[in-house]
N, C-alpha and C. Protein backbone atom coordinates (compact mmCIF):
# COMPACT_ATOMS: atom_id res chain seq x y z
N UNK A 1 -15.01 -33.97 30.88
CA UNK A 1 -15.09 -34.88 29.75
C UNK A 1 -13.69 -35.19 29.22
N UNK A 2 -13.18 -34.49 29.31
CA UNK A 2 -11.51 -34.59 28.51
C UNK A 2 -10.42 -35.93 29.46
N UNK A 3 -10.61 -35.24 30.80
CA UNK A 3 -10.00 -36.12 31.73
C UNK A 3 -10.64 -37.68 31.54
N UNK A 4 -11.60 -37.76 31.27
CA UNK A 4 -12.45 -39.18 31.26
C UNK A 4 -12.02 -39.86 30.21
N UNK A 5 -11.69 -39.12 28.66
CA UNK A 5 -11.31 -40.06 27.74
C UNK A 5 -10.41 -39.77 27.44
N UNK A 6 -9.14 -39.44 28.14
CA UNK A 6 -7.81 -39.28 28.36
C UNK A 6 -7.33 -40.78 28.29
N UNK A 7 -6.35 -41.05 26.96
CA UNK A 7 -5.82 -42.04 27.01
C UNK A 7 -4.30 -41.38 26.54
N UNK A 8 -3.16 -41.49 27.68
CA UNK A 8 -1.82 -41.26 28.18
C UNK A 8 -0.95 -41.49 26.55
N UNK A 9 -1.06 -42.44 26.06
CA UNK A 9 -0.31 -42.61 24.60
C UNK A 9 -0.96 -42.03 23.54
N UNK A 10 -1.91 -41.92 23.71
CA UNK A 10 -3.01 -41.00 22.32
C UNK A 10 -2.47 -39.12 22.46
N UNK A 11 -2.41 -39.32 24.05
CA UNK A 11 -2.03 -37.90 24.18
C UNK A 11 -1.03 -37.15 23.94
N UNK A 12 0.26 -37.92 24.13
CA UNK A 12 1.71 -38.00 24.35
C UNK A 12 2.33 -37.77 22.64
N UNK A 13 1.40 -39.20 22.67
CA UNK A 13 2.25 -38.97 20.66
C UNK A 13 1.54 -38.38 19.24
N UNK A 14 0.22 -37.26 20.28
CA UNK A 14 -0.30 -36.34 19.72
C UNK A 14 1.18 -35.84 18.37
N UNK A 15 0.77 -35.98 17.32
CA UNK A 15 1.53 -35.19 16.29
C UNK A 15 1.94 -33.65 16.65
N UNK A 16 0.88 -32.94 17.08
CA UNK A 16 1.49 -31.79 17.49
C UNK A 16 2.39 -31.69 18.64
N UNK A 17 1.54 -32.18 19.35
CA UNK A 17 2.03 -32.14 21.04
C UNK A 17 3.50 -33.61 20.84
N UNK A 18 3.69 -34.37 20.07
CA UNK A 18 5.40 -35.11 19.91
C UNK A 18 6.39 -34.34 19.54
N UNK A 19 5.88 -33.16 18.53
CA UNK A 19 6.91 -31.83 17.86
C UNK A 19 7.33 -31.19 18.91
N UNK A 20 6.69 -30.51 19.80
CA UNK A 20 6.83 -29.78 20.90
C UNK A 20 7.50 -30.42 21.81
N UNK A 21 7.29 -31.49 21.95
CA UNK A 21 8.11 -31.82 23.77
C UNK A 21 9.19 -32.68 22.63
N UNK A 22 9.38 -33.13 21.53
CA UNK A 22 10.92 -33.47 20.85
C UNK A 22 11.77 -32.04 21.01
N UNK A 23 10.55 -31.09 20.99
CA UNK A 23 12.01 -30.11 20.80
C UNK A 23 12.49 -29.39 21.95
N UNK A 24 11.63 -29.83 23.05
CA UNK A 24 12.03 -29.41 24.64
C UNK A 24 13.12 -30.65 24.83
N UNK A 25 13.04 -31.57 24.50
CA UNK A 25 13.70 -32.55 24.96
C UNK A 25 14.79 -32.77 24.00
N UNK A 26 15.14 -32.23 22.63
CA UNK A 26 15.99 -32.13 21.82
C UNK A 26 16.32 -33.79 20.73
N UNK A 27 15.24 -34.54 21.33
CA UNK A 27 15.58 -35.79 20.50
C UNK A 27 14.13 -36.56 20.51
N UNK A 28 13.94 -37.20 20.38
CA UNK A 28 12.77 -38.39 19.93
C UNK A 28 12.82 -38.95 21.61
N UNK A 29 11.43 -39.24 21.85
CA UNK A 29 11.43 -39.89 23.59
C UNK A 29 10.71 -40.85 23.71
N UNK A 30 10.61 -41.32 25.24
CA UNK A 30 9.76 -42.28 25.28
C UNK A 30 9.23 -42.25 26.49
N UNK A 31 7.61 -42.87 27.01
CA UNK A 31 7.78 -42.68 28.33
C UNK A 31 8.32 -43.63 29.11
N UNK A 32 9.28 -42.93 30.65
CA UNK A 32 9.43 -43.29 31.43
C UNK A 32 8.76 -43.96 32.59
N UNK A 33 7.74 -43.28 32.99
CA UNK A 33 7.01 -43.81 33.73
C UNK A 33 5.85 -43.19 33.93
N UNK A 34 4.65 -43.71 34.95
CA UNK A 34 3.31 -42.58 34.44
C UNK A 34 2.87 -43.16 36.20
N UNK A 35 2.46 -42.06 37.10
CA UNK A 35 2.36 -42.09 38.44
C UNK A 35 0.80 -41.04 38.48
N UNK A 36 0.24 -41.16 39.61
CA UNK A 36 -1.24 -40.80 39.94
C UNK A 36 -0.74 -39.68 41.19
N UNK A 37 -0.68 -38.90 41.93
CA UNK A 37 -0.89 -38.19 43.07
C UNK A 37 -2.48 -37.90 43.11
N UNK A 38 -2.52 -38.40 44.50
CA UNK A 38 -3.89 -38.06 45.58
C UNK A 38 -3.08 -37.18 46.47
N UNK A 39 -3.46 -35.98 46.89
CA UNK A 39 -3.33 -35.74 47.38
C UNK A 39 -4.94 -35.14 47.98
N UNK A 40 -5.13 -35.71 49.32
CA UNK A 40 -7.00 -35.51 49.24
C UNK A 40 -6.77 -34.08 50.25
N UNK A 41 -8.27 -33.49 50.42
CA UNK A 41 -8.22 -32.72 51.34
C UNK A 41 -8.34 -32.80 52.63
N UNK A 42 -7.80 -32.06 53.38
CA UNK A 42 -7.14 -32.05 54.92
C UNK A 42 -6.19 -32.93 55.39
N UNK A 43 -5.75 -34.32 54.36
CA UNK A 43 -4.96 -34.94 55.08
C UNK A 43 -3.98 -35.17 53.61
N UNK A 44 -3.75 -34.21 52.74
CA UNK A 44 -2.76 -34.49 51.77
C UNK A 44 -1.51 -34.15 52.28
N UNK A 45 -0.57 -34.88 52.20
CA UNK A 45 0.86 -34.51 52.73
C UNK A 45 1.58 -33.90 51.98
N UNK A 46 2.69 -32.71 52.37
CA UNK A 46 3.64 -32.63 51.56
C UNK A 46 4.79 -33.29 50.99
N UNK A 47 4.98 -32.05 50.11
CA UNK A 47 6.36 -33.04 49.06
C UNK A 47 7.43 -32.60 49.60
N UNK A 48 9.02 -33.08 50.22
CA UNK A 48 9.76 -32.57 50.48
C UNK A 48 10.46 -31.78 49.31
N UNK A 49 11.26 -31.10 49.53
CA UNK A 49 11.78 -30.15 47.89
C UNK A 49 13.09 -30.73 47.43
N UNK A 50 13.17 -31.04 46.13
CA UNK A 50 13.86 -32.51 45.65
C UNK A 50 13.98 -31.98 44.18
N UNK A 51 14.71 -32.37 43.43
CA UNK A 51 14.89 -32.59 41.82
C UNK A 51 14.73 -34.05 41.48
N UNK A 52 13.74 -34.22 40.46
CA UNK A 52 13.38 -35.72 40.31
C UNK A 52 14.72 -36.37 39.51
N UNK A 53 15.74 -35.50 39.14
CA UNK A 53 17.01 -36.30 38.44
C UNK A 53 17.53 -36.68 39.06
N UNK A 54 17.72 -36.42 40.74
CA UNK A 54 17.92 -37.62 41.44
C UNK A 54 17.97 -38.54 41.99
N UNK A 55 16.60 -39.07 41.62
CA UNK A 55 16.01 -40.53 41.65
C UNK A 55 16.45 -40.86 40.77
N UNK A 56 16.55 -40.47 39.26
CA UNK A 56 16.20 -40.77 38.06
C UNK A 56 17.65 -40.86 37.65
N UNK A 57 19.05 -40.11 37.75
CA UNK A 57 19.75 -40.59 37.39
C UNK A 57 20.28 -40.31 36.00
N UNK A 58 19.38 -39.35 35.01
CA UNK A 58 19.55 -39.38 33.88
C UNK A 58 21.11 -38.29 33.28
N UNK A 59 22.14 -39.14 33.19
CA UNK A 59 23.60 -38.24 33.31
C UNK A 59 23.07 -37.28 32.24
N UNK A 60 22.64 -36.75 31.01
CA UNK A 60 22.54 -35.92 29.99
C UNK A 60 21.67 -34.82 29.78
N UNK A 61 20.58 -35.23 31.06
CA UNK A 61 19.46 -34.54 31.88
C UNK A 61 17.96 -34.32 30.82
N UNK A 62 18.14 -35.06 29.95
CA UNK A 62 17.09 -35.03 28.84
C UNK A 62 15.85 -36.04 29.40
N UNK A 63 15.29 -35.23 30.32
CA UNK A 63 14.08 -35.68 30.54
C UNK A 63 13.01 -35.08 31.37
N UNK A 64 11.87 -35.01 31.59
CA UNK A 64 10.72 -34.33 31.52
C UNK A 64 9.54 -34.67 32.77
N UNK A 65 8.76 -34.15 33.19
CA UNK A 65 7.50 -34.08 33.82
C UNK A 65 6.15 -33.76 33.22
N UNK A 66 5.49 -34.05 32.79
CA UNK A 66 4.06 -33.99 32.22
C UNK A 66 3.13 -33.82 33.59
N UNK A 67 2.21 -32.96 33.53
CA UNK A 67 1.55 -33.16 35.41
C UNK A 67 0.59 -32.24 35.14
N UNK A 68 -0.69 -33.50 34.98
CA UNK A 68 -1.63 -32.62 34.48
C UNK A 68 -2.82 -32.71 35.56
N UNK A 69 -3.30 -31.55 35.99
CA UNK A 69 -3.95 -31.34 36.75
C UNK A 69 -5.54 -32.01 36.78
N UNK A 70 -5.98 -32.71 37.85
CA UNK A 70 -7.52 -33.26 37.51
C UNK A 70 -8.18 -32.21 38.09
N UNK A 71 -8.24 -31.73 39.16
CA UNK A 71 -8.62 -30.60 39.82
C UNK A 71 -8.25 -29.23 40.21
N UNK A 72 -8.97 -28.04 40.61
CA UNK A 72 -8.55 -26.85 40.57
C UNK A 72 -6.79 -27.33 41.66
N UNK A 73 -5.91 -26.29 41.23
CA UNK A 73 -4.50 -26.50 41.93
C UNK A 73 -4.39 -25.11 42.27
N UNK A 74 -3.98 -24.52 43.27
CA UNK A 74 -3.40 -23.45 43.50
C UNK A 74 -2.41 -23.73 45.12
N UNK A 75 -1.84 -22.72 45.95
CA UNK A 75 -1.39 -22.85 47.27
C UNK A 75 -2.64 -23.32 48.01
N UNK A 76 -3.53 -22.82 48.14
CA UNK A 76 -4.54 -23.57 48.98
C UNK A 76 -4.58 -25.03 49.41
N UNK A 77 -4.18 -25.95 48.20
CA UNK A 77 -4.21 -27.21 48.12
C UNK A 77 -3.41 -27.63 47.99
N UNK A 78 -2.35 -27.97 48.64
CA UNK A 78 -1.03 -27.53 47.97
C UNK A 78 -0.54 -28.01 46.93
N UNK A 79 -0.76 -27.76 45.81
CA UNK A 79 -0.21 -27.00 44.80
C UNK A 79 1.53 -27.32 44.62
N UNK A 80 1.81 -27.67 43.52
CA UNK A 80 3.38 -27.50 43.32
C UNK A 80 4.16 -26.27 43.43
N UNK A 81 5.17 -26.13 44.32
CA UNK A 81 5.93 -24.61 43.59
C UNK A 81 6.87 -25.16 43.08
N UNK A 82 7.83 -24.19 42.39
CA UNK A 82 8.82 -24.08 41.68
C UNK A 82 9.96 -23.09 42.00
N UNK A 83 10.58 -23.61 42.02
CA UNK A 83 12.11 -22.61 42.18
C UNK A 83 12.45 -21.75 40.43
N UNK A 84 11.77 -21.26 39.54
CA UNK A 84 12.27 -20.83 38.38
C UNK A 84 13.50 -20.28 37.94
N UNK A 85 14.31 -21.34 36.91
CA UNK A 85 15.75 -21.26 36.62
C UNK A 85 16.25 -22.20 37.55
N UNK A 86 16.12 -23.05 38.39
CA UNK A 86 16.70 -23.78 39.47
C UNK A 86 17.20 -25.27 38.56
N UNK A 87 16.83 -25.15 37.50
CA UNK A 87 17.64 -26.10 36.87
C UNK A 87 18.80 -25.79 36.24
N UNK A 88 19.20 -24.50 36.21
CA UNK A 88 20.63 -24.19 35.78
C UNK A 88 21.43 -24.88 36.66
N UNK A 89 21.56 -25.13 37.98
CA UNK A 89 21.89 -25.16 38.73
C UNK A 89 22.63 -26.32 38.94
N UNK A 90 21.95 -27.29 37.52
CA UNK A 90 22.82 -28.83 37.64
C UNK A 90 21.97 -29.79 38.80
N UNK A 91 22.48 -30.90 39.31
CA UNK A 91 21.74 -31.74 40.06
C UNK A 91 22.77 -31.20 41.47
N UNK A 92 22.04 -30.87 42.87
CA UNK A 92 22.16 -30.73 43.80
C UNK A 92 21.79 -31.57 44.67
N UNK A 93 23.35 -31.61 45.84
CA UNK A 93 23.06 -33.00 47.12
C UNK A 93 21.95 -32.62 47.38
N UNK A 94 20.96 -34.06 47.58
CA UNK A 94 20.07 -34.53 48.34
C UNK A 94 20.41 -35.35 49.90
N UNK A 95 19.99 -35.28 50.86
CA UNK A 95 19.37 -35.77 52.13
C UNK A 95 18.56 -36.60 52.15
N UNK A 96 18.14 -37.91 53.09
CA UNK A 96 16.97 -38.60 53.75
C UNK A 96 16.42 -37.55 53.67
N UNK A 97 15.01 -37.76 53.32
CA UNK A 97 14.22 -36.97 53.97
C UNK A 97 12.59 -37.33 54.96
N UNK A 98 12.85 -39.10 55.27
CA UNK A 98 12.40 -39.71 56.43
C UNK A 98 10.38 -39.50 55.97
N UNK A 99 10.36 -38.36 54.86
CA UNK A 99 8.67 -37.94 54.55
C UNK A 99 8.00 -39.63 53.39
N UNK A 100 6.89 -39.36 54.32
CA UNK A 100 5.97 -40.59 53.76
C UNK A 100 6.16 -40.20 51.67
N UNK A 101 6.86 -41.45 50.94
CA UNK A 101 6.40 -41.26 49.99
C UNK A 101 7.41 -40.40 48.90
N UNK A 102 7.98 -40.03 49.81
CA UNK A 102 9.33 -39.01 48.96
C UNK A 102 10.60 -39.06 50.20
N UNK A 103 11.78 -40.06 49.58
CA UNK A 103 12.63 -40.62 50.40
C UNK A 103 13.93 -39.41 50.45
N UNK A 104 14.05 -38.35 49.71
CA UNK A 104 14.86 -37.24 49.54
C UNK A 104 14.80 -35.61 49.33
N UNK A 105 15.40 -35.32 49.76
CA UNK A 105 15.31 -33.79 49.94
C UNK A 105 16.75 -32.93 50.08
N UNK A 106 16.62 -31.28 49.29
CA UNK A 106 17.74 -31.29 49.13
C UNK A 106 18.02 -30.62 50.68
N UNK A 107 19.61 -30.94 49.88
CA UNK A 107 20.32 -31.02 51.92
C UNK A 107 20.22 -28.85 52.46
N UNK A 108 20.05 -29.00 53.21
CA UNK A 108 19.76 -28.14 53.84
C UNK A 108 20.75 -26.23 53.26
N UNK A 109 22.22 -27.12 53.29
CA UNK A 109 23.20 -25.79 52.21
C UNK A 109 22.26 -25.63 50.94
N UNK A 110 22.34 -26.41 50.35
CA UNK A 110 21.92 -26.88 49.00
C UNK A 110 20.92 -25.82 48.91
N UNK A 111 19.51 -25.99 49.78
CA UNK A 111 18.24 -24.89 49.74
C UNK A 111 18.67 -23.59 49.96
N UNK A 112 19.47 -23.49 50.62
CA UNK A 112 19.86 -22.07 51.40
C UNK A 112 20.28 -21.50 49.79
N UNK A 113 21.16 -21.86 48.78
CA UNK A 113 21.51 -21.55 47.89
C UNK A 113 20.52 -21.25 47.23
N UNK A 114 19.58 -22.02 46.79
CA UNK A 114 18.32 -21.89 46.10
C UNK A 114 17.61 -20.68 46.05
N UNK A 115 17.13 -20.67 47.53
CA UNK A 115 16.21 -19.56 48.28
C UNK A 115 17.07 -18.19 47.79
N UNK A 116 18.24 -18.14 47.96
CA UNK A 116 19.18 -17.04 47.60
C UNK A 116 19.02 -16.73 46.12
N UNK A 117 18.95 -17.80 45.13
CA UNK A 117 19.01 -17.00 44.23
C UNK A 117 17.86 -17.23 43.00
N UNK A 118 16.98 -17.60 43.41
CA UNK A 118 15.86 -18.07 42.56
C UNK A 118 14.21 -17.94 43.37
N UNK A 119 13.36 -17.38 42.42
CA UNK A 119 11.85 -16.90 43.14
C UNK A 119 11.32 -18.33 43.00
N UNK A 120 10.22 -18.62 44.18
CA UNK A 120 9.53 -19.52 44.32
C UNK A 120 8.67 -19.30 43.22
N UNK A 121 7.55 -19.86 42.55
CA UNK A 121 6.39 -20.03 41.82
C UNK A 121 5.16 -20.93 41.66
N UNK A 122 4.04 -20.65 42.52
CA UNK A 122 3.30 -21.41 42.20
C UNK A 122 1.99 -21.57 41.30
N UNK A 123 1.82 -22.35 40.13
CA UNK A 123 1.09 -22.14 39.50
C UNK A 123 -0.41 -22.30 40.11
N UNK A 124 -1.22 -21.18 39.94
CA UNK A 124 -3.06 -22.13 39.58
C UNK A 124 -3.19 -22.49 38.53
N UNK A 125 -4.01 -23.97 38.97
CA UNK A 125 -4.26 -24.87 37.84
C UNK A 125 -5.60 -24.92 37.59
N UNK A 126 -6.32 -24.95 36.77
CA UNK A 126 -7.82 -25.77 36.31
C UNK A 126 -7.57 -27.24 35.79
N UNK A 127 -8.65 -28.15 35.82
CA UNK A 127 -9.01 -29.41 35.71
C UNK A 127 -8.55 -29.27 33.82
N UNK A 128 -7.51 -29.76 33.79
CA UNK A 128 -6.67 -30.52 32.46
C UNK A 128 -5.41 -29.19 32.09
N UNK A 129 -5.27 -28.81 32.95
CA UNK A 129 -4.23 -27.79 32.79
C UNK A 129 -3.15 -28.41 33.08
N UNK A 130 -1.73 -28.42 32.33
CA UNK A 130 -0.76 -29.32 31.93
C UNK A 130 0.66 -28.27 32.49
N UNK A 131 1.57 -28.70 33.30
CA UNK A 131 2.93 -28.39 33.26
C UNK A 131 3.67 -29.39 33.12
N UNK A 132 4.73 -28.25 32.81
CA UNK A 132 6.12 -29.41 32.20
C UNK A 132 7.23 -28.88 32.98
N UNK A 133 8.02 -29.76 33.69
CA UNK A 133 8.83 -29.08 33.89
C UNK A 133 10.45 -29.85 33.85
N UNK A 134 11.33 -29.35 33.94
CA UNK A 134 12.40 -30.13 33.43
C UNK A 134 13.03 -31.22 34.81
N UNK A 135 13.46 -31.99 34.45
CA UNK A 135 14.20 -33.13 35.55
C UNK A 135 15.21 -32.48 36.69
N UNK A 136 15.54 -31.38 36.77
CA UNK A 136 16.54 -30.83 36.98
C UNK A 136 15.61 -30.05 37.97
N UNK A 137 14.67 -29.50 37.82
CA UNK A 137 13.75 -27.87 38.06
C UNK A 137 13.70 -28.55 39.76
N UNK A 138 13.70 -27.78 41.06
CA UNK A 138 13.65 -28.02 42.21
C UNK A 138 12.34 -27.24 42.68
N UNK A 139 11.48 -28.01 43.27
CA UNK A 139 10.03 -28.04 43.55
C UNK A 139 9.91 -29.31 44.46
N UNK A 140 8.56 -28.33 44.90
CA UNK A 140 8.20 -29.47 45.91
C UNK A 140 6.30 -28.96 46.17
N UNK A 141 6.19 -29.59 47.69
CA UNK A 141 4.68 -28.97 47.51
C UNK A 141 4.11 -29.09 48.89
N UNK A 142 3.19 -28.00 49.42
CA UNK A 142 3.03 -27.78 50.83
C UNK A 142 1.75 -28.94 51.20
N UNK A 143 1.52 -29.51 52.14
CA UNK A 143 0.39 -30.08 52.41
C UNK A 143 -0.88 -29.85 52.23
N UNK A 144 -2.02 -30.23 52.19
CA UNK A 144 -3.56 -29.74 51.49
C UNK A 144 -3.92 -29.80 52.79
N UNK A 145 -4.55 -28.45 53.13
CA UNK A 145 -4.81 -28.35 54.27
C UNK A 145 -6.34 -27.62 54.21
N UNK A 146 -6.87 -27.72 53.05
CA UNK A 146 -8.29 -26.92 52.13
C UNK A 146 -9.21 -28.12 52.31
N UNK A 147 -10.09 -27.56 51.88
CA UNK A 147 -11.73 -28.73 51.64
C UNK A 147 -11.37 -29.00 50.18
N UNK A 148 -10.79 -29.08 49.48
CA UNK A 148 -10.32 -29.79 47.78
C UNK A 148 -9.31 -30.68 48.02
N UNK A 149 -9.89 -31.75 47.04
CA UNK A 149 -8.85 -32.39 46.71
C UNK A 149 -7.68 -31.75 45.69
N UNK A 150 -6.36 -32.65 45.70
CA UNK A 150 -5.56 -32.39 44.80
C UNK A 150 -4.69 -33.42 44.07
N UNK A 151 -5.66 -33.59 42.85
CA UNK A 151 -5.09 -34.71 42.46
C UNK A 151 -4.59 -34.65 40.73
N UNK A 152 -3.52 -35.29 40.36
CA UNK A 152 -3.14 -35.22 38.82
C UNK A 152 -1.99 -36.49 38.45
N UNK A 153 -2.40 -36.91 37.54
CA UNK A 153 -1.40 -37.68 37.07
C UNK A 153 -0.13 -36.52 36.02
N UNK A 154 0.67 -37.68 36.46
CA UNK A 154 2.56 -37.28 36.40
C UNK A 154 3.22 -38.46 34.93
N UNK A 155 3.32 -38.25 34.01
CA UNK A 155 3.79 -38.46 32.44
C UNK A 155 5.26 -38.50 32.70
N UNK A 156 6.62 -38.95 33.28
CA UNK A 156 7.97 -38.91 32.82
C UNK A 156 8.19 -39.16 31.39
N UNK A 157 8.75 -38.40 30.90
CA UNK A 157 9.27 -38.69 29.61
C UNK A 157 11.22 -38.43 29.36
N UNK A 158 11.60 -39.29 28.61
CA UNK A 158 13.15 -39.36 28.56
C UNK A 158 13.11 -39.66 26.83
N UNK A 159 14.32 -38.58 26.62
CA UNK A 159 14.64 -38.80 25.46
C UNK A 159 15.04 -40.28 24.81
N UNK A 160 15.31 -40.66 23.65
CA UNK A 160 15.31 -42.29 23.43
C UNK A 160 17.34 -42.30 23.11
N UNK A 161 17.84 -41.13 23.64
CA UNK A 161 19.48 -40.98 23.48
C UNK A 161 19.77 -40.92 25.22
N UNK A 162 19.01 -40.23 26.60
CA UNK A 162 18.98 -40.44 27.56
C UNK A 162 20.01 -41.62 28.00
N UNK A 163 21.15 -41.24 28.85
CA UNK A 163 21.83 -42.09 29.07
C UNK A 163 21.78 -42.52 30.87
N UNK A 164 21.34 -43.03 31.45
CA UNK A 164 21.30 -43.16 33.18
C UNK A 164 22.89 -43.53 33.70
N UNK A 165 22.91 -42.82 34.85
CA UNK A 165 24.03 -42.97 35.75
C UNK A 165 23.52 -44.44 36.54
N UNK A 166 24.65 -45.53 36.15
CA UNK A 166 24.29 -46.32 36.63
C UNK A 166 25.05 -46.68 38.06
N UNK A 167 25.87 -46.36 38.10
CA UNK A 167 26.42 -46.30 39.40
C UNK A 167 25.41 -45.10 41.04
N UNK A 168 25.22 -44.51 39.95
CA UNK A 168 24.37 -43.35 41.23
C UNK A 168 23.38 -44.04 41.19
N UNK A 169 22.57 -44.66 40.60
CA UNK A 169 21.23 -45.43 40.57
C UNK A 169 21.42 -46.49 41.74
N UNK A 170 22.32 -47.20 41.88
CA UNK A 170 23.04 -48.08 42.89
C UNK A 170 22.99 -47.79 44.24
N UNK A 171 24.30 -46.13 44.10
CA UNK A 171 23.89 -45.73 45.87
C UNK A 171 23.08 -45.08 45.89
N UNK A 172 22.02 -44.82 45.13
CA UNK A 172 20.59 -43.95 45.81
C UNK A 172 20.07 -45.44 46.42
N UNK A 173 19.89 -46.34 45.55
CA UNK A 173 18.86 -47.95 45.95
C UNK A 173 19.41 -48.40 47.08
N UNK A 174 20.81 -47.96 47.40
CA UNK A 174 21.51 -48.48 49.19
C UNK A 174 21.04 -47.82 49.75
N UNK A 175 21.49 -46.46 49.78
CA UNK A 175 20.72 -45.55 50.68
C UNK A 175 19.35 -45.40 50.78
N UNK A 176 18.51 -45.46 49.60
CA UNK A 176 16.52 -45.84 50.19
C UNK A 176 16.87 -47.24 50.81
N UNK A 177 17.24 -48.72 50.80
CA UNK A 177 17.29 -49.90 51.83
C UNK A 177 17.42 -49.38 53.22
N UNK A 178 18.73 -48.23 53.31
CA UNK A 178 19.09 -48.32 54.87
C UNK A 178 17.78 -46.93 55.02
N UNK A 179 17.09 -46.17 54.63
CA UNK A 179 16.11 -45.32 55.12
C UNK A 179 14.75 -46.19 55.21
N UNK A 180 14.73 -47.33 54.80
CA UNK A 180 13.50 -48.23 54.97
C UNK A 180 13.81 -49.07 55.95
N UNK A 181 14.86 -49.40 56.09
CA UNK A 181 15.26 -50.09 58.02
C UNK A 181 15.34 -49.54 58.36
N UNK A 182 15.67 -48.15 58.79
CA UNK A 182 15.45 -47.19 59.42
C UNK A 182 13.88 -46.57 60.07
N UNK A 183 13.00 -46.73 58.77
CA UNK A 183 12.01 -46.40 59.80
C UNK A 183 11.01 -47.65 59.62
């Protein structure tokens, strides 16, 4: 029932729930963008392992993931992990990463570092169970290879002081052109 009369701005600028993510995010926000994952069962693909700040670009790093689960989530299905603390870490080179749907991945040193010094984590989820995680945080997610689906919509949120790298926004958009002639 909740998921059904889920309306994304009623939810977001919940009075309580605007206090809380102003003060994760340290300023007044807005959303960025609002995305669906299907990931169905037996043929959900994985996520390569990526920090969404570098799509996103945001130089001050004030910005957010909302990802709220429609269905049970655990490894079975695959499920998001998390590298925990992997956002100290600042934004790390990314790679092509040639995977349907997610054009980057971090470069191969880059993980090796990761793996070294930070535990994987993956949450179980129930149907309206909510993570947040920061722009920075390095995660990704194994393929659904279960009889469940795995599906949740994804909330970006950016502070309304958020400043974007506009020059890196540039050569990421060259480099996705030449990985789309490419394949």
């Amino acid at each position: 029932i909740f998921l059904k009369k889920l309306k994304i701005t009623e939810f977001v600028y919940n009075k309580k729930i605007n206090l809380f993510l102003e003060s994760l995010l340290g300023a007044k926000f807005k959303i960025r963008n609002v995305e669906i994952f299907n990931k169905p069962a037996k043929t959900g693909m994985p996520a390569p392992i990526h920090q969404d700040n570098f799509y996103w670009n945001v130089k001050n790093r004030k910005a957010l993931n909302l990802w709220l689960s429609f269905n049970h989530v655990s490894k079975k299905n695959g499920g998001m992990f998390y590298f925990r603390g992997s956002h100290k870490m600042g934004l790390l080179s990314h790679v092509n990463s040639y995977a349907k749907g997610s054009s980057k991945k971090l470069s191969d040193n880059q993980l090796k570092k990761v793996l070294e010094k930070y535990k994987i984590y993956t949450p179980s989820l129930n149907p309206g169970d909510l993570l947040i995680h920061h722009c920075e945080v390095v995660h990704g997610s194994n393929k659904n290879n279960s009889n469940i689906d795995r599906r949740a919509i994804v909330i970006s949120l950016i502070s309304n002081d958020a400043i974007y790298d506009k020059k890196k926004i540039n050569k990421y958009l060259k480099s996705l052109k030449k990985q789309i002639k490419i394949n």
